[in-house]
PDB file of N, CA and C in Angstrom:
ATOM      1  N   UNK A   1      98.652 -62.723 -24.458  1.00  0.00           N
ATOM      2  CA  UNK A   1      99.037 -61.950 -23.308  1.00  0.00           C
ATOM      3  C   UNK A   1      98.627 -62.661 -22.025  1.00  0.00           C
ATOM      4  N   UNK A   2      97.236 -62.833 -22.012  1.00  0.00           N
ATOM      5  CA  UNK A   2      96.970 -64.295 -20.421  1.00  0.00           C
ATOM      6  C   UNK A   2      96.955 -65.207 -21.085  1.00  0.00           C
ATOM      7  N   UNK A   3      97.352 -65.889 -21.543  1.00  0.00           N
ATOM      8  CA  UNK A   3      97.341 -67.190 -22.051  1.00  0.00           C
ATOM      9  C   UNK A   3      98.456 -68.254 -20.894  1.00  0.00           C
ATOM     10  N   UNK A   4      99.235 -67.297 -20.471  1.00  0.00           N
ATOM     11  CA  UNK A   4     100.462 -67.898 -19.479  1.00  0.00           C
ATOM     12  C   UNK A   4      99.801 -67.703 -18.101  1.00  0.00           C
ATOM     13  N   UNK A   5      98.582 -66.765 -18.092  1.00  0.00           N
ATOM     14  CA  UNK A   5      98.009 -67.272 -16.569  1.00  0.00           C
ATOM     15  C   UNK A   5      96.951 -68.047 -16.329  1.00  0.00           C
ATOM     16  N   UNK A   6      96.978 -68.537 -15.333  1.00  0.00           N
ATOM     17  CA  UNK A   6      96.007 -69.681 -14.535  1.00  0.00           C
ATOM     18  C   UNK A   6      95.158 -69.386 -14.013  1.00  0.00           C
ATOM     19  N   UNK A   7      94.515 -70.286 -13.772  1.00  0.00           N
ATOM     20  CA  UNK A   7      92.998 -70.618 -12.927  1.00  0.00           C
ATOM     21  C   UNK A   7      93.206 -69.736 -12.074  1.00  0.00           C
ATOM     22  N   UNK A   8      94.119 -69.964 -11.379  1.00  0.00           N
ATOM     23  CA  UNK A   8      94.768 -69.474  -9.758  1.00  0.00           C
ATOM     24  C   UNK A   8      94.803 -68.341 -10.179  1.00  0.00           C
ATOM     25  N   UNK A   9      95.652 -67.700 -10.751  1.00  0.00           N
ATOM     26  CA  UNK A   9      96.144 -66.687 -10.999  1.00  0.00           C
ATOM     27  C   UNK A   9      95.275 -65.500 -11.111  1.00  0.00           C
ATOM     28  N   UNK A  10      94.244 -65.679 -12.007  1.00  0.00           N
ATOM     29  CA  UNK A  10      92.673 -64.714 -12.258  1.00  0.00           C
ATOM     30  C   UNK A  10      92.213 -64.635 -11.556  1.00  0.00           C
ATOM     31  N   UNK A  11      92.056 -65.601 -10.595  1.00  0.00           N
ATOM     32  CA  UNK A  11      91.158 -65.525  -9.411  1.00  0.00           C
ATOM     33  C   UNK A  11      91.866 -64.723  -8.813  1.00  0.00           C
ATOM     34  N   UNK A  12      92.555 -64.818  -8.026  1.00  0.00           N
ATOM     35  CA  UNK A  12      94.035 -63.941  -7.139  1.00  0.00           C
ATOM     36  C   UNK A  12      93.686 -62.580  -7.478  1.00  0.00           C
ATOM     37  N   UNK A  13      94.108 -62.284  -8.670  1.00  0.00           N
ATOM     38  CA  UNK A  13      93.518 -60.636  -9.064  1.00  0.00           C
ATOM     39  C   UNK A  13      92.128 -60.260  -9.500  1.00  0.00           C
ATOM     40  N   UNK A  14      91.440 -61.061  -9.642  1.00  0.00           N
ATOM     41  CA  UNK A  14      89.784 -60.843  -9.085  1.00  0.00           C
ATOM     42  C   UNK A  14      89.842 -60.410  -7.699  1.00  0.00           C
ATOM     43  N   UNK A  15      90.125 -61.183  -6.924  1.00  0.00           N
ATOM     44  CA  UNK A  15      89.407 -61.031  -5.586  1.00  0.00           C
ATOM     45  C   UNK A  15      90.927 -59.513  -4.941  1.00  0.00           C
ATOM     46  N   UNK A  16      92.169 -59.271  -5.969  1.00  0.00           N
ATOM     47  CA  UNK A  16      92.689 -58.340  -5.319  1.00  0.00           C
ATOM     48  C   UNK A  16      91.837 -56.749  -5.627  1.00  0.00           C
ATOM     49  N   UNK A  17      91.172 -57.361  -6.964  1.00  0.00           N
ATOM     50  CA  UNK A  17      90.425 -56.290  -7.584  1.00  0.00           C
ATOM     51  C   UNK A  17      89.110 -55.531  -6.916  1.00  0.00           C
ATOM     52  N   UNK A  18      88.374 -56.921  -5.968  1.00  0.00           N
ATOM     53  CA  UNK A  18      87.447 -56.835  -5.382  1.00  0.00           C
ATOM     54  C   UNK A  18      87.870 -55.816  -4.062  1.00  0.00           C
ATOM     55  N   UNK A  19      88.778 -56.437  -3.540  1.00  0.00           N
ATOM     56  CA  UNK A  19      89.373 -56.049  -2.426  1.00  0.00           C
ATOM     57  C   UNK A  19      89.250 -54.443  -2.663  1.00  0.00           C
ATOM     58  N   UNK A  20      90.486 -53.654  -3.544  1.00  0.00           N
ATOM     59  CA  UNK A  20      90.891 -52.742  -4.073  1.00  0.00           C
ATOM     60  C   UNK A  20      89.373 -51.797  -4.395  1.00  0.00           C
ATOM     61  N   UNK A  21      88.582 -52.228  -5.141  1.00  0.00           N
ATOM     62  CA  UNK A  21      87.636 -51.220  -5.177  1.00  0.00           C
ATOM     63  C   UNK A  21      86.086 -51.926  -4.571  1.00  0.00           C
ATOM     64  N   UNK A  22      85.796 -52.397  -4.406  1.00  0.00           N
ATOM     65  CA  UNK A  22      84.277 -52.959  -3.437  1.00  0.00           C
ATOM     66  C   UNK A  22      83.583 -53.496  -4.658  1.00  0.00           C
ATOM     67  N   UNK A  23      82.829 -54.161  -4.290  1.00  0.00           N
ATOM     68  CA  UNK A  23      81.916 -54.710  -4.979  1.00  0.00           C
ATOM     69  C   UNK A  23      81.004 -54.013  -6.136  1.00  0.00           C
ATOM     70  N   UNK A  24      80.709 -52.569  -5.501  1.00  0.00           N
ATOM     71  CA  UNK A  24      80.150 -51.899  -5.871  1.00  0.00           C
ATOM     72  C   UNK A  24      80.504 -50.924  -7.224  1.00  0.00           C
ATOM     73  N   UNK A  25      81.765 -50.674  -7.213  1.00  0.00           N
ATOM     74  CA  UNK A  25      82.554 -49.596  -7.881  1.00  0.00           C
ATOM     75  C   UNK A  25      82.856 -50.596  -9.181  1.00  0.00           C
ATOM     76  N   UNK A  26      82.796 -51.830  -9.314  1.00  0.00           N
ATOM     77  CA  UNK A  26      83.719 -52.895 -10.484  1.00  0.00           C
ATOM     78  C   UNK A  26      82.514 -52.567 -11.615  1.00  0.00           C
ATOM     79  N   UNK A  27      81.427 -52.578 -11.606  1.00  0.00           N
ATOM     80  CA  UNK A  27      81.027 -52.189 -12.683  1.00  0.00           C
ATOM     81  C   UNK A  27      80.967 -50.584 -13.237  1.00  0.00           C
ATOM     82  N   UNK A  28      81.061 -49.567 -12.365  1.00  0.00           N
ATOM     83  CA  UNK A  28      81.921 -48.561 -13.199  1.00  0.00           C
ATOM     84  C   UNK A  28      83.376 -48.581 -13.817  1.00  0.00           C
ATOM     85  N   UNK A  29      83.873 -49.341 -12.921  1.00  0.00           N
ATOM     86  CA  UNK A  29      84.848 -49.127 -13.701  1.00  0.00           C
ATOM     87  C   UNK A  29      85.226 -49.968 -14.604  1.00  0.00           C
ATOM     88  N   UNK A  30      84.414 -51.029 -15.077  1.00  0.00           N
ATOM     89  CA  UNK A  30      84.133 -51.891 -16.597  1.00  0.00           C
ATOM     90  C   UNK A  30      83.750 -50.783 -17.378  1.00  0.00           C
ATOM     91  N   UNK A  31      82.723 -50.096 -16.858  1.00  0.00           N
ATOM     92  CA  UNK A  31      81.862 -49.364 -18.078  1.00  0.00           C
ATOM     93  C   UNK A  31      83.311 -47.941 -18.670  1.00  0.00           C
ATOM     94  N   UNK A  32      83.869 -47.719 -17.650  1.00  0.00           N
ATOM     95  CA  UNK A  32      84.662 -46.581 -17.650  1.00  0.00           C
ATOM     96  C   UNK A  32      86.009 -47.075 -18.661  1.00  0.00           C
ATOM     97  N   UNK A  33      86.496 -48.698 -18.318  1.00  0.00           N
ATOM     98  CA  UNK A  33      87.402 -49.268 -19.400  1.00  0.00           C
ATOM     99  C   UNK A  33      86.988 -49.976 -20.670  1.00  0.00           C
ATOM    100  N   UNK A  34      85.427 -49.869 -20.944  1.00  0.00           N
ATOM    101  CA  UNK A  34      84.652 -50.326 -21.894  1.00  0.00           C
ATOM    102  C   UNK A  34      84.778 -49.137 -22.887  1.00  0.00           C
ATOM    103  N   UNK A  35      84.199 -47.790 -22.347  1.00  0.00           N
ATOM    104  CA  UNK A  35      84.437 -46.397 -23.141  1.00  0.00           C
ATOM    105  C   UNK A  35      85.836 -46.115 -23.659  1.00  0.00           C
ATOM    106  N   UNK A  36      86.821 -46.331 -22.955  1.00  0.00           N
ATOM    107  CA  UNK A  36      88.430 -45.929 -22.714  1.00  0.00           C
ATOM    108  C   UNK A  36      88.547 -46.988 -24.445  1.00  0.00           C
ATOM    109  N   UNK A  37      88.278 -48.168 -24.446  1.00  0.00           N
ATOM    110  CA  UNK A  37      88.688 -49.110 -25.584  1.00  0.00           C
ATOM    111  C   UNK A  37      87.984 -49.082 -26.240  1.00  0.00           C
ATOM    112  N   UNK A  38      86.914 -48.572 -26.804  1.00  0.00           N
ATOM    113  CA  UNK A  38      85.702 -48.060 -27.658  1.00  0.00           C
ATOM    114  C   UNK A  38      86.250 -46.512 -28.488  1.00  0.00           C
ATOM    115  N   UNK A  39      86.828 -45.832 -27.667  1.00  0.00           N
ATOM    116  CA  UNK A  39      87.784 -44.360 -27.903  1.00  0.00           C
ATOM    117  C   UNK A  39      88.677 -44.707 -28.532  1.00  0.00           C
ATOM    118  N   UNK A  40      89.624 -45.721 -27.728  1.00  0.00           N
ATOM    119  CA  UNK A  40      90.645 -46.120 -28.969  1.00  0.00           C
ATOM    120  C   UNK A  40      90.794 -46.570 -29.833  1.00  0.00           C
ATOM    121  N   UNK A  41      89.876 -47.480 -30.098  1.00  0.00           N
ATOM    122  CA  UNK A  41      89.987 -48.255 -31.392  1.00  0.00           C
ATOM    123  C   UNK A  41      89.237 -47.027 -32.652  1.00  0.00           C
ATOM    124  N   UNK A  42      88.066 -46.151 -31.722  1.00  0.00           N
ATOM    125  CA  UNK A  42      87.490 -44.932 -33.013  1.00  0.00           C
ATOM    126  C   UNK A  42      88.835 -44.143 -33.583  1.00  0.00           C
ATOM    127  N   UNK A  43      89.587 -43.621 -32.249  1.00  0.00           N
ATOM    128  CA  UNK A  43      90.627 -43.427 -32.493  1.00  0.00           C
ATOM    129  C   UNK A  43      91.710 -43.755 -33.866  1.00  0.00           C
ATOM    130  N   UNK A  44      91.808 -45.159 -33.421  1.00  0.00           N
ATOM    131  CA  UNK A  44      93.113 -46.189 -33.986  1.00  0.00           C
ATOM    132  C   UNK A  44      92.167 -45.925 -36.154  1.00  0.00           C
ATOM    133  N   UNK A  45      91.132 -46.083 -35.904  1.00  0.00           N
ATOM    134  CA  UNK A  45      90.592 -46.472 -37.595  1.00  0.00           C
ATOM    135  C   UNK A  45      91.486 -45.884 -38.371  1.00  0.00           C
ATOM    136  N   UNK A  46      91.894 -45.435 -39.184  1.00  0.00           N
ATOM    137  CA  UNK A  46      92.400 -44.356 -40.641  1.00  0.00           C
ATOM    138  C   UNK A  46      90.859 -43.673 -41.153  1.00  0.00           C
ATOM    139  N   UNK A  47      91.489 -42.738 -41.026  1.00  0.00           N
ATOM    140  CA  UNK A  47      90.002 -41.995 -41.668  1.00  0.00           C
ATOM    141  C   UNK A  47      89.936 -41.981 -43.496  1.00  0.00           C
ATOM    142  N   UNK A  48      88.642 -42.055 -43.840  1.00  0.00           N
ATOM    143  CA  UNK A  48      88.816 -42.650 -45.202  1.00  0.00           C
ATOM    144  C   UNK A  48      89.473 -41.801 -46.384  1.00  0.00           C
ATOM    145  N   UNK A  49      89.895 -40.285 -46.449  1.00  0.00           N
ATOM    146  CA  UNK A  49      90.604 -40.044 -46.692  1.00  0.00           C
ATOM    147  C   UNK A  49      92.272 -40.100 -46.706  1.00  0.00           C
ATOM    148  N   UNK A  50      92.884 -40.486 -45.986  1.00  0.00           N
ATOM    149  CA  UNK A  50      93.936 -40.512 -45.565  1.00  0.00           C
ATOM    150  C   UNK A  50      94.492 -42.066 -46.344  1.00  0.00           C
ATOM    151  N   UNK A  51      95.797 -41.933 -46.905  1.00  0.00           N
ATOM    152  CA  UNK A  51      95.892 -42.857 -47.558  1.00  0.00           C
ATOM    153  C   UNK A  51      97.061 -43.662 -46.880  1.00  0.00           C
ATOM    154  N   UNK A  52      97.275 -44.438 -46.869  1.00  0.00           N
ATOM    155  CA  UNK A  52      98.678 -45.576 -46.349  1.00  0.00           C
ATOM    156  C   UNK A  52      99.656 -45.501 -47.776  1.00  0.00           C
ATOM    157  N   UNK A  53     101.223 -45.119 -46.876  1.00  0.00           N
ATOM    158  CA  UNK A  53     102.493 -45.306 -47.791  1.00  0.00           C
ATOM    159  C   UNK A  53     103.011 -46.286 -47.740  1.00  0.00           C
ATOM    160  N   UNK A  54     102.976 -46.990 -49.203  1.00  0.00           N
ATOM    161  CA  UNK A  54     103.264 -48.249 -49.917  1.00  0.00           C
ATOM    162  C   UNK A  54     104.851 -48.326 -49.294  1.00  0.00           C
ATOM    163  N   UNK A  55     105.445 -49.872 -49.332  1.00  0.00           N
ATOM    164  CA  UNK A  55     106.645 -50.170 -48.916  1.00  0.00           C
ATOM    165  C   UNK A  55     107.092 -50.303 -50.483  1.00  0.00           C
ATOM    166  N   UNK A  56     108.374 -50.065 -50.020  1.00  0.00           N
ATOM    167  CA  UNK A  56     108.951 -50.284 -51.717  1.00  0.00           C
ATOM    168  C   UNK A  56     110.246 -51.141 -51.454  1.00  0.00           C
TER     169      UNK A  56
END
């Protein structure tokens, strides 16, 4: 998915990111998209009952 962006490019939306919320606010809102992808993936598991339908 970034594999097609650049040096340049990350930086650019770093510093639009910086811009956008302050210096201050970027580590809530890591911690806030850290929880968000921690949820989904508990989410995403199969619970161990639940069985997967075979392809035939």
């Amino acid at each position: 998915m970034f594999r097609s962006l650049g040096t340049t490019e990350l930086l650019i939306i770093a510093a639009v990111v910086i811009l956008l919320f302050g210096g201050r606010k970027i580590p809530e809102l890591f911690k806030g998209l850290a929880e968000a992808v921690k949820e989904f993936k508990k989410s995403s598991k199969d619970t161990p009952g639940e069985k997967k339908e075979e392809q035939v």
